[in-house]
Structure formats: structure tokens, C-alpha cells
N, C-alpha and C. Protein backbone atom coordinates (compact mmCIF):
# COMPACT_ATOMS: atom_id res chain seq x y z
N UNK A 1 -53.71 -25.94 52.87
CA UNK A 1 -52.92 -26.05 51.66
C UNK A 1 -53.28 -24.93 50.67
N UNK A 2 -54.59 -24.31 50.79
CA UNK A 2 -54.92 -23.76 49.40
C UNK A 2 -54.45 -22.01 50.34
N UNK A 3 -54.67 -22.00 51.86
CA UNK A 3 -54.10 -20.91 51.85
C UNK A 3 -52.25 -20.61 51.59
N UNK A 4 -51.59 -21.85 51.84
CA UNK A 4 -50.31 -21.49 51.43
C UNK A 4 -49.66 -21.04 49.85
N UNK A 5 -50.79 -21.88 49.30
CA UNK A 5 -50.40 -21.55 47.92
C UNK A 5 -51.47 -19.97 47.64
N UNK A 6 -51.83 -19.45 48.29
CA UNK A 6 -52.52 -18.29 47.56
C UNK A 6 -51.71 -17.48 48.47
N UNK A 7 -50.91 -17.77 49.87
CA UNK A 7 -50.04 -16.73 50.33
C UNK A 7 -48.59 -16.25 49.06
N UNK A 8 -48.55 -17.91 49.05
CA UNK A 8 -47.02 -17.62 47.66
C UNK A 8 -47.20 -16.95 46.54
N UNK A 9 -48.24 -17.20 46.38
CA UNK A 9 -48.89 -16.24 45.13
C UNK A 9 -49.22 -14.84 44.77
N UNK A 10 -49.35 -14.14 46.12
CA UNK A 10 -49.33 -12.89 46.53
C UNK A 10 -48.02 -12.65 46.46
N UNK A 11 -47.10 -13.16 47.39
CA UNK A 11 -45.52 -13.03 47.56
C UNK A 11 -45.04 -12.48 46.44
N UNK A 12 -45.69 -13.56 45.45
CA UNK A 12 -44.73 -13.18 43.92
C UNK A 12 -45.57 -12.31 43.32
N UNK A 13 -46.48 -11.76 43.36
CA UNK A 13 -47.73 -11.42 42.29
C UNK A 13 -46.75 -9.24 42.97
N UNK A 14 -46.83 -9.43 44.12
CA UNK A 14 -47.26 -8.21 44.87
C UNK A 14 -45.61 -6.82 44.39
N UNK A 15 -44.43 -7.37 44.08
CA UNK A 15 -43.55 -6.77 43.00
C UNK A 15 -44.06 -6.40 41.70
N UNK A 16 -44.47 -6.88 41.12
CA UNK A 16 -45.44 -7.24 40.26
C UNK A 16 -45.54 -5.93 40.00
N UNK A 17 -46.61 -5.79 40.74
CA UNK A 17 -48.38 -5.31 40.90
C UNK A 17 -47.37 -3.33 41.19
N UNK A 18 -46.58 -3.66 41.95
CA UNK A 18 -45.59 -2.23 42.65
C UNK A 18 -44.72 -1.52 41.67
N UNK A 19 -44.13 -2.58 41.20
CA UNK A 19 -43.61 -1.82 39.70
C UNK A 19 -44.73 -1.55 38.43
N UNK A 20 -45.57 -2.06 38.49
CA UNK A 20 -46.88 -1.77 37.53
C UNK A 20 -47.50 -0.41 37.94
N UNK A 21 -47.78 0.02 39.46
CA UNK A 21 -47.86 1.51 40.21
C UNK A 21 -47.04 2.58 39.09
N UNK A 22 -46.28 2.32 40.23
CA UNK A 22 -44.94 2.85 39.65
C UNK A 22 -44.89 3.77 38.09
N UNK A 23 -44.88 2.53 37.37
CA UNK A 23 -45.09 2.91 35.85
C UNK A 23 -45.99 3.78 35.00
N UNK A 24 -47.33 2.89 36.16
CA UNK A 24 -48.09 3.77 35.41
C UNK A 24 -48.33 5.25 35.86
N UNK A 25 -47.95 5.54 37.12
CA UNK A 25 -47.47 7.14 37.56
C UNK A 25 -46.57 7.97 36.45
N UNK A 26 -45.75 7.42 36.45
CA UNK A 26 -44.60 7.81 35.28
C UNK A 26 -45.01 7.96 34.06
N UNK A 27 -45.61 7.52 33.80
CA UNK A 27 -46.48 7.46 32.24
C UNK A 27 -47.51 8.69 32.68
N UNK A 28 -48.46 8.65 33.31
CA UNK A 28 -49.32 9.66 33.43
C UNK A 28 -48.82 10.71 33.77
N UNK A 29 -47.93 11.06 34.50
CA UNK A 29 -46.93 12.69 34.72
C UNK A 29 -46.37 12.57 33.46
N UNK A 30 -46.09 11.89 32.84
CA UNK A 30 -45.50 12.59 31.18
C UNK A 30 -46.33 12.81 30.72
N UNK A 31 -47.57 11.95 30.15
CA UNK A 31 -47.97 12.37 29.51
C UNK A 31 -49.20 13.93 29.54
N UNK A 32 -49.65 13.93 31.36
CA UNK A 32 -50.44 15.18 31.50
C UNK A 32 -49.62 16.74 31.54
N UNK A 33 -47.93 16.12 31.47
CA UNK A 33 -46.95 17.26 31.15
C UNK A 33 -46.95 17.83 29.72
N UNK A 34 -47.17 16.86 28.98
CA UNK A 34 -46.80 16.76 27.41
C UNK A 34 -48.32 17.75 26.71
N UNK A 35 -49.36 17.61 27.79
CA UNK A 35 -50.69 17.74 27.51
C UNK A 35 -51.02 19.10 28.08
N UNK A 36 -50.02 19.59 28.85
CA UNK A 36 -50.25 21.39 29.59
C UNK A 36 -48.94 21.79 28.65
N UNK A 37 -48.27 21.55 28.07
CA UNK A 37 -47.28 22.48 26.97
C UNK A 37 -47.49 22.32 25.81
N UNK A 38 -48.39 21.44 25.17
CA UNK A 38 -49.23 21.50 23.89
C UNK A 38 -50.61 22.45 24.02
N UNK A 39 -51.62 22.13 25.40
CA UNK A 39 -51.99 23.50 25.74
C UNK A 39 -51.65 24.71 25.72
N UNK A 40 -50.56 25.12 26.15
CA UNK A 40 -50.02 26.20 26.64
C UNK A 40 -49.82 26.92 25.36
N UNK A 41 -49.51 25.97 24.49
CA UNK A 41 -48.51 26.32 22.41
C UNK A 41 -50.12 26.56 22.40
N UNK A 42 -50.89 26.13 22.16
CA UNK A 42 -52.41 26.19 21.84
C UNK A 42 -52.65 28.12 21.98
N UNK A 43 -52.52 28.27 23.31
CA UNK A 43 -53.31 29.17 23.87
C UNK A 43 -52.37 30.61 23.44
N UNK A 44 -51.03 30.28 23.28
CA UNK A 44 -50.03 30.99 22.68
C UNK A 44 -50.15 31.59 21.43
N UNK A 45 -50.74 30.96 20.67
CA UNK A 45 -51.05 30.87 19.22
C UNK A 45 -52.36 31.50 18.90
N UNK A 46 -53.10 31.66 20.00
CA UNK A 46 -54.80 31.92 19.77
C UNK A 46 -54.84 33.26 19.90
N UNK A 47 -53.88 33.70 21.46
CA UNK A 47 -54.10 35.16 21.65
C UNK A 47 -53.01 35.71 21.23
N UNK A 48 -52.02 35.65 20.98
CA UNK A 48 -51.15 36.00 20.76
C UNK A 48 -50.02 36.66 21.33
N UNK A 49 -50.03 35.76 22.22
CA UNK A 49 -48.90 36.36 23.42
C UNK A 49 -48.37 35.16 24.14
N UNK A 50 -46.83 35.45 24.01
CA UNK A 50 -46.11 34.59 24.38
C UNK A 50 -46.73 33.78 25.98
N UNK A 51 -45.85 32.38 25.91
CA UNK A 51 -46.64 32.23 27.27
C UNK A 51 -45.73 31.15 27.64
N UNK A 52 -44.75 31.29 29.08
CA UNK A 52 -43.85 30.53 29.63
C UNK A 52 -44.59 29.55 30.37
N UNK A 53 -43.45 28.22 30.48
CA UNK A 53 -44.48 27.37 31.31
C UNK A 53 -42.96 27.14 32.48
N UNK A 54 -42.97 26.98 33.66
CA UNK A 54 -41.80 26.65 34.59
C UNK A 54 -42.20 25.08 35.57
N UNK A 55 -41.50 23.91 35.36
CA UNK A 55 -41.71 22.61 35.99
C UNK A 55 -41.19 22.93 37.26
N UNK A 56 -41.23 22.86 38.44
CA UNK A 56 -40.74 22.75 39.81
C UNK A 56 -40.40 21.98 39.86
N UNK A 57 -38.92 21.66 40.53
CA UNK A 57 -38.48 20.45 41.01
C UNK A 57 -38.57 20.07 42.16
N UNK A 58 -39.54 21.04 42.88
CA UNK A 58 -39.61 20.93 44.44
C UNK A 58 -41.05 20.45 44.07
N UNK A 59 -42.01 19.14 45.39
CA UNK A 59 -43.21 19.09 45.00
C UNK A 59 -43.53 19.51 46.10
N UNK A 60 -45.07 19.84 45.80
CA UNK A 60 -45.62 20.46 46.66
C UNK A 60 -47.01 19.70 47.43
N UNK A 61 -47.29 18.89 48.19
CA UNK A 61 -48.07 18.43 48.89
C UNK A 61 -47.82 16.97 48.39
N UNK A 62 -46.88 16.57 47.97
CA UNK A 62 -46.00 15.37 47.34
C UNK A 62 -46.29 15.59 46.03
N UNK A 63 -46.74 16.46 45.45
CA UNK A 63 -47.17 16.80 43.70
C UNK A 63 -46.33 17.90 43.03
N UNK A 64 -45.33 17.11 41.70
CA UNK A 64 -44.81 18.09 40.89
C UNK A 64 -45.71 18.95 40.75
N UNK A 65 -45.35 20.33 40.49
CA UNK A 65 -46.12 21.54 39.83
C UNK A 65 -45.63 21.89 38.68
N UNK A 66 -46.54 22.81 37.89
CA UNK A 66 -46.02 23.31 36.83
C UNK A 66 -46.62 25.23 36.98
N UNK A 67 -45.98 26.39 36.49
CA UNK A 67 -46.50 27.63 36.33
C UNK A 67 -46.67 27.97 35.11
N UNK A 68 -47.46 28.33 34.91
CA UNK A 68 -48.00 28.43 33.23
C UNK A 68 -48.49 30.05 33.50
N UNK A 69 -47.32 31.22 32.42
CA UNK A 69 -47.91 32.92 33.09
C UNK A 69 -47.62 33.30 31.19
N UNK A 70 -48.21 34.38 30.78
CA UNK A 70 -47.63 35.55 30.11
C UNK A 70 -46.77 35.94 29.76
N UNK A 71 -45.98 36.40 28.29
CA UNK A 71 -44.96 37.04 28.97
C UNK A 71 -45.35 38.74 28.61
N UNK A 72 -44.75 39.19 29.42
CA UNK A 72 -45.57 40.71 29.02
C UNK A 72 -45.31 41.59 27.97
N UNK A 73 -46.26 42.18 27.25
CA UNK A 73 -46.01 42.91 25.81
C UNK A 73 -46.88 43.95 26.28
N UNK A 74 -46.04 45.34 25.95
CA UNK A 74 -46.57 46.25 25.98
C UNK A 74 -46.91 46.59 24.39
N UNK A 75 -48.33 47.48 23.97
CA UNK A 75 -48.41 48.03 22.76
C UNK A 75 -49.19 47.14 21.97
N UNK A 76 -50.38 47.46 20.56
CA UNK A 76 -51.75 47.15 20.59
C UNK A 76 -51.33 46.51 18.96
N UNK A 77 -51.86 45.46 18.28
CA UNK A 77 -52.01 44.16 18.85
C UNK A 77 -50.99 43.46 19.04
N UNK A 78 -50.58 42.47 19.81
CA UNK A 78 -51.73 42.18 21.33
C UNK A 78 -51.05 43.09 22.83
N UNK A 79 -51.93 43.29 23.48
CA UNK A 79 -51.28 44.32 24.93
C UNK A 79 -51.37 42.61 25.43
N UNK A 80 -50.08 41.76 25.56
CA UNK A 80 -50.37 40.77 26.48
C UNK A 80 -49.41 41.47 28.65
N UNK A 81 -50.41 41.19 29.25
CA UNK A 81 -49.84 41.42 30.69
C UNK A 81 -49.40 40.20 31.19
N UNK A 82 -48.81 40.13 32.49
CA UNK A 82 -48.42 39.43 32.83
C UNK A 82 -49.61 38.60 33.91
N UNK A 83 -50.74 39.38 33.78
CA UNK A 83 -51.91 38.98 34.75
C UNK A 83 -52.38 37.11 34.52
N UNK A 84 -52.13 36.65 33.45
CA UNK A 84 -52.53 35.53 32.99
C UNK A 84 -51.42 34.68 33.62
N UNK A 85 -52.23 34.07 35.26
CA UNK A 85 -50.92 32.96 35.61
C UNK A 85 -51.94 32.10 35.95
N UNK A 86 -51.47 30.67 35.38
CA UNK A 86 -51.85 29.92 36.06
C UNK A 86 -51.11 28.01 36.18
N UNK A 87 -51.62 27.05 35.98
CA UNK A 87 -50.40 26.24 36.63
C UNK A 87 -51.25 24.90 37.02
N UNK A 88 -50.74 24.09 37.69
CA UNK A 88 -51.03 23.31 38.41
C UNK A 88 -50.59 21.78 39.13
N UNK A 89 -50.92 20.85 39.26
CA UNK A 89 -50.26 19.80 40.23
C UNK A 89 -50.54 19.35 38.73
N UNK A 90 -49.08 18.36 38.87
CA UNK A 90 -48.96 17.09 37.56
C UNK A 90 -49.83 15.92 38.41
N UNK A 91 -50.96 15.24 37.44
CA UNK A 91 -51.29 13.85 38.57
C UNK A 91 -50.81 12.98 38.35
N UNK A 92 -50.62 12.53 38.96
CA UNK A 92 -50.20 10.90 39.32
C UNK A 92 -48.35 11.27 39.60
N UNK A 93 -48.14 12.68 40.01
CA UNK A 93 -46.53 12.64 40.03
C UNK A 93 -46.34 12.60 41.49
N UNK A 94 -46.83 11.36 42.62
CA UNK A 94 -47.31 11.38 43.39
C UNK A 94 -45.53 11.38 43.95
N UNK A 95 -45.06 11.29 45.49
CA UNK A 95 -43.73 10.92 46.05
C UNK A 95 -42.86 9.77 45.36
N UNK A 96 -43.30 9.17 44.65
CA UNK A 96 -42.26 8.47 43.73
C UNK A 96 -41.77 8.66 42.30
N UNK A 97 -42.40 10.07 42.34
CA UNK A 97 -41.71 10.58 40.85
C UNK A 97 -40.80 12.14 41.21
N UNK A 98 -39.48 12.28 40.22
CA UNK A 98 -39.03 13.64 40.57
C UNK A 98 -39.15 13.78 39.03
N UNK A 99 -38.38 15.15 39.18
CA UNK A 99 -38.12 16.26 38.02
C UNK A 99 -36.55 16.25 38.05
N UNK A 100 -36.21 15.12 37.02
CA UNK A 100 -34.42 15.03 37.29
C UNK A 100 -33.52 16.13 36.67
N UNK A 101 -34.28 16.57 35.88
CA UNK A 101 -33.72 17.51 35.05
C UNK A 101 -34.40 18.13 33.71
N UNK A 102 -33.98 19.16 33.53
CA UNK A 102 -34.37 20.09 32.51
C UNK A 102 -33.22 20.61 31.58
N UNK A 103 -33.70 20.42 30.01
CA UNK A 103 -32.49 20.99 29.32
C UNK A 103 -33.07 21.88 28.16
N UNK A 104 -32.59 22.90 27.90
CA UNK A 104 -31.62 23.82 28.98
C UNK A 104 -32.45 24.12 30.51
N UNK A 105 -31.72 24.53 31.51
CA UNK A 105 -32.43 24.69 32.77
C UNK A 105 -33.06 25.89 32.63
N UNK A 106 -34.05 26.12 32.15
CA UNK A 106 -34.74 27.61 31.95
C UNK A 106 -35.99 27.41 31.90
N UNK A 107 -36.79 28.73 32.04
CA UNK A 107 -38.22 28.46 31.42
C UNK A 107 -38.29 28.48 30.46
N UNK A 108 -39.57 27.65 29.72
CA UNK A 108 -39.79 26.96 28.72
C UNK A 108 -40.57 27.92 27.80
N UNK A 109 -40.46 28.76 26.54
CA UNK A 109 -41.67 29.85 26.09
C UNK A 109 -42.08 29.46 25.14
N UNK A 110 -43.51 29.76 25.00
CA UNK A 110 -44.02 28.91 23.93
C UNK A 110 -44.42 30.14 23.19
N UNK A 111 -44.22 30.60 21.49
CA UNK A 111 -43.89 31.87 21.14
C UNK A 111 -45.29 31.75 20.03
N UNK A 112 -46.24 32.67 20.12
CA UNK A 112 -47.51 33.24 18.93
C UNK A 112 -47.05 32.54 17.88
N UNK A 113 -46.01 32.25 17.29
CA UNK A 113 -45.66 31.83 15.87
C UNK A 113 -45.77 30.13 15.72
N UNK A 114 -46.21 29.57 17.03
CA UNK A 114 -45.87 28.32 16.80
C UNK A 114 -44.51 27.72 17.62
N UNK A 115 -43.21 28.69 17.58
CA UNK A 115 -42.10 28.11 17.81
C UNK A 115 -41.82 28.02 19.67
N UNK A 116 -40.72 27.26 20.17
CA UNK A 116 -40.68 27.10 21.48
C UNK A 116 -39.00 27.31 21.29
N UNK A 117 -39.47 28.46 22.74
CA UNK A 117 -37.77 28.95 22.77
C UNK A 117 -37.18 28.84 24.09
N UNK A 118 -36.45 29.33 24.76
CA UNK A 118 -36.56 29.40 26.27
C UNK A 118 -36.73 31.26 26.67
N UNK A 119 -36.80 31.47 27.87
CA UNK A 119 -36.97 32.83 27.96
C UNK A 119 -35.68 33.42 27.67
N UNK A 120 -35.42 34.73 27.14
CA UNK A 120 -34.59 35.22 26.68
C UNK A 120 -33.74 34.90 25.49
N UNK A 121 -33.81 34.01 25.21
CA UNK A 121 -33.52 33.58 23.67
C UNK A 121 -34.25 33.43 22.70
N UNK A 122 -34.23 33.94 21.85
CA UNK A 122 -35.35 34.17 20.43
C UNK A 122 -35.30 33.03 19.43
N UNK A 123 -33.89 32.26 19.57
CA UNK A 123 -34.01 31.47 18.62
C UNK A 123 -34.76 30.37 18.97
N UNK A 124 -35.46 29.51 18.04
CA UNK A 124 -36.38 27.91 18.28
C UNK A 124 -35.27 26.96 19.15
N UNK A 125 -35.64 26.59 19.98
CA UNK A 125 -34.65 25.76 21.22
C UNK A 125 -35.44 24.40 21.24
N UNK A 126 -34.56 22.97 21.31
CA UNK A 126 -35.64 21.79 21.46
C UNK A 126 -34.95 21.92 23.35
N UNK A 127 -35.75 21.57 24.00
CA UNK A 127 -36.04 21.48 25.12
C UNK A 127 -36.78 19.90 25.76
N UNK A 128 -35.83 20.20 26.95
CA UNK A 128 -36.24 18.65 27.16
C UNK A 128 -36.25 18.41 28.72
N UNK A 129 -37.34 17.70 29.67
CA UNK A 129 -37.48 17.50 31.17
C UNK A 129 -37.30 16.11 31.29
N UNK A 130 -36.96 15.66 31.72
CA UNK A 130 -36.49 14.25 32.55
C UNK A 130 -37.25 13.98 33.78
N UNK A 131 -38.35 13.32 33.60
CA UNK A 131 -38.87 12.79 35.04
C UNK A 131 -38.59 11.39 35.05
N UNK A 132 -38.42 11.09 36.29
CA UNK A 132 -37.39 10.07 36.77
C UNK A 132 -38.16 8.99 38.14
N UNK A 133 -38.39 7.78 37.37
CA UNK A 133 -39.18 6.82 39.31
C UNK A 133 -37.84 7.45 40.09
N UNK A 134 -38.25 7.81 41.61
CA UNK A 134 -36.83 7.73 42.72
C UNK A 134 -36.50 6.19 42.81
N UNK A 135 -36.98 4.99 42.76
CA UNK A 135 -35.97 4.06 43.11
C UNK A 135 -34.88 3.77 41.27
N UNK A 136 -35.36 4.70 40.85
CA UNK A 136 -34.45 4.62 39.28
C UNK A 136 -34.60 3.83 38.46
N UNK A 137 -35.39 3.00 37.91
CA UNK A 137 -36.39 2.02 37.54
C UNK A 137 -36.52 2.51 35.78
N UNK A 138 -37.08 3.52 35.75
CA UNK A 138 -37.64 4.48 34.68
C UNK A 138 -37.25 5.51 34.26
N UNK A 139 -37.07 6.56 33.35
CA UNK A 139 -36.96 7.74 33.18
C UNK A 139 -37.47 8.09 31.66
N UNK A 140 -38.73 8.98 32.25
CA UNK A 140 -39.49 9.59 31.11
C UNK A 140 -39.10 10.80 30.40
N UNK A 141 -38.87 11.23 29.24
CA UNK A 141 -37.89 12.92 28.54
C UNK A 141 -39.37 13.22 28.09
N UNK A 142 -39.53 14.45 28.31
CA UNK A 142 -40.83 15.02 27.83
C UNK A 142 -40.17 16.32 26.83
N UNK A 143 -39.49 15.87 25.83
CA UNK A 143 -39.34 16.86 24.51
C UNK A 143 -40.02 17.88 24.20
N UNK A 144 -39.91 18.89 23.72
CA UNK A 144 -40.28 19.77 23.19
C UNK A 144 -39.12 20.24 21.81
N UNK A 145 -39.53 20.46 20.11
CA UNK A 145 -38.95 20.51 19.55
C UNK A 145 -39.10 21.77 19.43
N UNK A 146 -38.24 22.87 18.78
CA UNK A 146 -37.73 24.23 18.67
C UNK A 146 -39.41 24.66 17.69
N UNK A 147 -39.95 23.77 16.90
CA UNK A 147 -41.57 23.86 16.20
C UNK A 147 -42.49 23.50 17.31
N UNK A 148 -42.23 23.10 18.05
CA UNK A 148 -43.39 22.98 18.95
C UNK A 148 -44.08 21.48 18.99
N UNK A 149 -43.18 20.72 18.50
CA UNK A 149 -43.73 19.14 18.25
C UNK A 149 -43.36 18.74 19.74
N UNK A 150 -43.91 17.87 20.92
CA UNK A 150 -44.24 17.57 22.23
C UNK A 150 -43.87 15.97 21.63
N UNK A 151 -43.05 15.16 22.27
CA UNK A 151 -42.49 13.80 22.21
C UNK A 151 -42.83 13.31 23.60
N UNK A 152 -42.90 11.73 24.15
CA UNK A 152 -42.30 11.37 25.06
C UNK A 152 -41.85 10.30 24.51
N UNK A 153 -40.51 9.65 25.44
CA UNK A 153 -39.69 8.98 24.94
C UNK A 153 -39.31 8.41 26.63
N UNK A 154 -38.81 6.97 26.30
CA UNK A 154 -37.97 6.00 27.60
C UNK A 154 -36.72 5.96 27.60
N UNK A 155 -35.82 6.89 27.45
CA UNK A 155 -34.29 5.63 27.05
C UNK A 155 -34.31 4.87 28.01
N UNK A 156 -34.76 4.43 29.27
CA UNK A 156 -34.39 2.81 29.68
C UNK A 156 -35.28 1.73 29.72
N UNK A 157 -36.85 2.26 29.56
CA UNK A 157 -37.59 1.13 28.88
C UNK A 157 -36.96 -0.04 28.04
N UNK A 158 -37.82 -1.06 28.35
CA UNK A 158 -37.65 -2.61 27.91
C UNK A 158 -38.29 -2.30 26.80
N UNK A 159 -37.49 -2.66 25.68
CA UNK A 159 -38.43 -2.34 24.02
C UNK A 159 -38.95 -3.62 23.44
């Protein structure tokens, strides 16, 4: 008897427990996204040279990536090169999270002054990535405002 009732209990507990995964993946790829482009504005601002960040929508060993490079300035201060690349796996953006979208679809530049533009456009741009659970459950916007203010936000979260 006491194993049937601790089998039913699993039964129901174990959805549960899968959408709780789930979530909290989604939550941690936003927020260690939100946490390499407030870096990135950081490091932008220190040396003084612009510095793009690009989300992949392809993952790579089941892990979103991100490229975090330079953009290049010739002429003294600052000589920034393009030698400064670097990047890395989002965690927890394990096979059940994508990259649904990006707005505008461009790379993302984070500009010496503070402001965030996309590449080739000078003016302050708010910018925005959409990571998304694949069974469609969730969808996290990882903002970026044209000042450089970093948001995350649910529109389909239960409020």
C-alpha cells in the first residue's frame, strides 16, 4: 500500500519537478546573458573601445554561444584592434533552450560613451534577444536599452 501511494506521488510530483528544470535553465541563460553585455558595456567604457557582442543561434555542444570582439580603431587615444575576442557557452542554455530571435538582427555594440547601438549605426538602438523553452512553455527578452540599461522580462510568465 505505502509503495502505491509513493508510486502516485512521483507520477504527479515528476511534471512538476520537469517544468521546474526547465525554468530554471531559462532563467539562468537570461540572466548569465544579461551579465556578459553589462560586462561587455563595463569593459567598453574602461578602455575605450567599442566592443560587439554576437548571440548564435546555432548551439554548439548543445550550448548557446555568445562572441564578445573589438571593434577596430585606428589612431592614439585609444588604438583599439580587433585582437580582443573572446565569448563563451551561456550555462544552463542546455538542448532545451533556443535563441528565438534578435531585434534588430545584428550585432549588438556596446559604445565607450555608455550607449548601445548595433554595428553600423551610430544612433543609441534598444535591442532585444528572445530566448525561448523549445516545448514553448516560456520566453525570456533580454533588453538592452539604447543607455545601456540590461532588463529581463517574461511576456508569458504567470504573474
Amino acid at each position: 500500500m505505502v509503495l502505491a501511494i509513493a508510486m502516485i506521488l512521483l507520477k504527479i510530483s515528476l511534471p512538476v519537478i520537469n517544468t521546474s528544470l526547465h525554468n530554471m535553465h531559462l532563467n539562468s541563460a537570461a540572466s548569465s546573458l544579461a551579465g556578459a553585455i553589462q560586462s561587455a558595456r563595463y569593459q567598453a567604457i574602461s578602455t575605450g573601445c567599442p566592443i560587439n557582442i554576437n548571440v548564435s543561434a546555432t548551439p554548439v555542444n548543445g550550448m548557446l554561444t555568445y562572441q564578445v570582439a573589438t571593434e577596430p580603431i585606428s589612431g592614439t587615444p585609444p588604438a583599439c584592434g580587433a585582437s580582443f575576442v573572446n565569448g563563451g557557452l551561456i550555462p544552463y542554455s542546455s538542448s532545451d533552450i533556443s535563441v528565438s530571435s534578435a531585434t534588430p538582427s545584428a550585432t549588438l555594440q556596446l559604445n565607450p560613451s555608455g550607449t548601445v547601438g548595433t554595428v553600423g549605426v551610430s544612433t543609441p538602438t534598444n535591442f532585444t534577444i528572445a530566448l525561448a523553452q523549445l516545448n514553448g512553455a516560456e520566453t525570456k527578452l533580454v533588453t538592452v536599452s539604447g543607455v545601456g540599461n540590461v532588463k529581463i522580462t517574461c511576456p508569458d510568465c504567470k504573474q
